[in-house]
Protein backbone atom coordinates (compact mmCIF):
# COMPACT_ATOMS: atom_id res chain seq x y z
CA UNK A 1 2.70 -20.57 25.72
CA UNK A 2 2.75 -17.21 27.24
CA UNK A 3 2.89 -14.46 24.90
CA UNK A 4 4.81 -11.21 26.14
CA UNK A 5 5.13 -8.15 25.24
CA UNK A 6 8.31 -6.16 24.75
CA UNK A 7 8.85 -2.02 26.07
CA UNK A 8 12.02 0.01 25.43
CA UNK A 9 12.81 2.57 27.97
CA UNK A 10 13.43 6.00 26.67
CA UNK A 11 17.74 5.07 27.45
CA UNK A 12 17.36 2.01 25.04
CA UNK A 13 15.41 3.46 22.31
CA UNK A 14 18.42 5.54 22.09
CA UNK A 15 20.78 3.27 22.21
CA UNK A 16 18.87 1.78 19.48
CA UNK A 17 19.07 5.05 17.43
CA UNK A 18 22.59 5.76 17.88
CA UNK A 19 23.26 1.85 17.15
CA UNK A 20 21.54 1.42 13.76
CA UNK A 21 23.51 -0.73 11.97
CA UNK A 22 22.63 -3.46 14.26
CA UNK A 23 19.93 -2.35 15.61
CA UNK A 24 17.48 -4.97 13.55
CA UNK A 25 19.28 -7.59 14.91
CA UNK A 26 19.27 -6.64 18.25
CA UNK A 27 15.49 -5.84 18.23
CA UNK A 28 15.18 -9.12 16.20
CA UNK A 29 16.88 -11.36 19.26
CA UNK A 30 15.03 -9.78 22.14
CA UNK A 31 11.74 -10.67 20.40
CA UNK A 32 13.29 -14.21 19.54
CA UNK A 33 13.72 -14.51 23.81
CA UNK A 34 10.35 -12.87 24.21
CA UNK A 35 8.60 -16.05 22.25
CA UNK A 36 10.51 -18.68 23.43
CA UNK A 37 13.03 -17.65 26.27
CA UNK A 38 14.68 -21.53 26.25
CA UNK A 39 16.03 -20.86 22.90
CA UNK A 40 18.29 -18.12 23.85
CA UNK A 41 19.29 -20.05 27.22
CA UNK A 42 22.59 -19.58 26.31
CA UNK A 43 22.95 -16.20 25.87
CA UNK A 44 20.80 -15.12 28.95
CA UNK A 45 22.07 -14.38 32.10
CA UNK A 46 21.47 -13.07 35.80
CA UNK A 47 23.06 -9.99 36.79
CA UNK A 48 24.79 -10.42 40.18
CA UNK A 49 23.41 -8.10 42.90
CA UNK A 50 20.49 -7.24 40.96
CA UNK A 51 17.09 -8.37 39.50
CA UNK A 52 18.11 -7.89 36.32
CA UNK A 53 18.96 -10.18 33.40
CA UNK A 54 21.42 -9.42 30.22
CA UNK A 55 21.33 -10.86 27.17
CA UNK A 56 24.19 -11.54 24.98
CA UNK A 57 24.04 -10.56 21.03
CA UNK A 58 27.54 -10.51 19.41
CA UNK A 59 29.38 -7.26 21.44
CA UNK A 60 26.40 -6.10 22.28
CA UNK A 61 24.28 -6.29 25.69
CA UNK A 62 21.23 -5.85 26.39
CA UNK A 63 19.85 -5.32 30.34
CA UNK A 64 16.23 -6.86 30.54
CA UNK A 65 13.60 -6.86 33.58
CA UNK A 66 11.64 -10.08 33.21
CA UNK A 67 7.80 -10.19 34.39
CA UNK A 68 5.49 -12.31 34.14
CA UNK A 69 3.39 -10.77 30.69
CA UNK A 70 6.40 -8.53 29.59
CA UNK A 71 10.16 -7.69 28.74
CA UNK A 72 11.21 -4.18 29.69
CA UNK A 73 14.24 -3.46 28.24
CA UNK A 74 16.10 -1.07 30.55
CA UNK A 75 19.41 -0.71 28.43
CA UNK A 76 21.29 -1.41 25.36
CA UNK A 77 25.31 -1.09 24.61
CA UNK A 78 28.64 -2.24 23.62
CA UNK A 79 29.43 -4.98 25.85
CA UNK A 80 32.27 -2.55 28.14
CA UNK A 81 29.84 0.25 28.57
CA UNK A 82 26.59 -1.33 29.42
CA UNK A 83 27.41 -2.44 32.96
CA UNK A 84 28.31 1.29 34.20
């Protein structure tokens, strides 16, 4: 099992901030995908037209790069919003 580590760009921390109340849970999923990516199948998919991946957590989306030894997590937002 690979383990891989998670970043935040500077955009998503903020998101984070300005998000608290469900912040935990967000940071709480992505970590859950970082371990074992198969368990959030479901709620992970490929953005068309670019190498990027969201993942799904209630309204909430979150815009990942994938690599092979890490997660960056480029940005964070209600599920309208996050796509702009």
């Amino acid at each position: 099992m690979i383990v891989r580590t998670v970043r935040y760009t500077t955009e998503a921390v903020k998101a984070l901030k300005r998000h608290a109340n469900v912040a935990r849970r967000i940071r709480d999923k992505i970590r859950q995908y970082a371990d074992d990516p198969a368990g959030q199948a479901n709620n992970v998919a490929a953005l068309r037209d670019s190498p990027y991946k969201r993942l799904r957590i209630g309204d909430f989306r979150v815009i990942l790069d994938e690599r092979d030894d890490e997660i960056v997590v480029i940005k964070i937002g209600p599920r309208g919003s996050v796509y702009e």
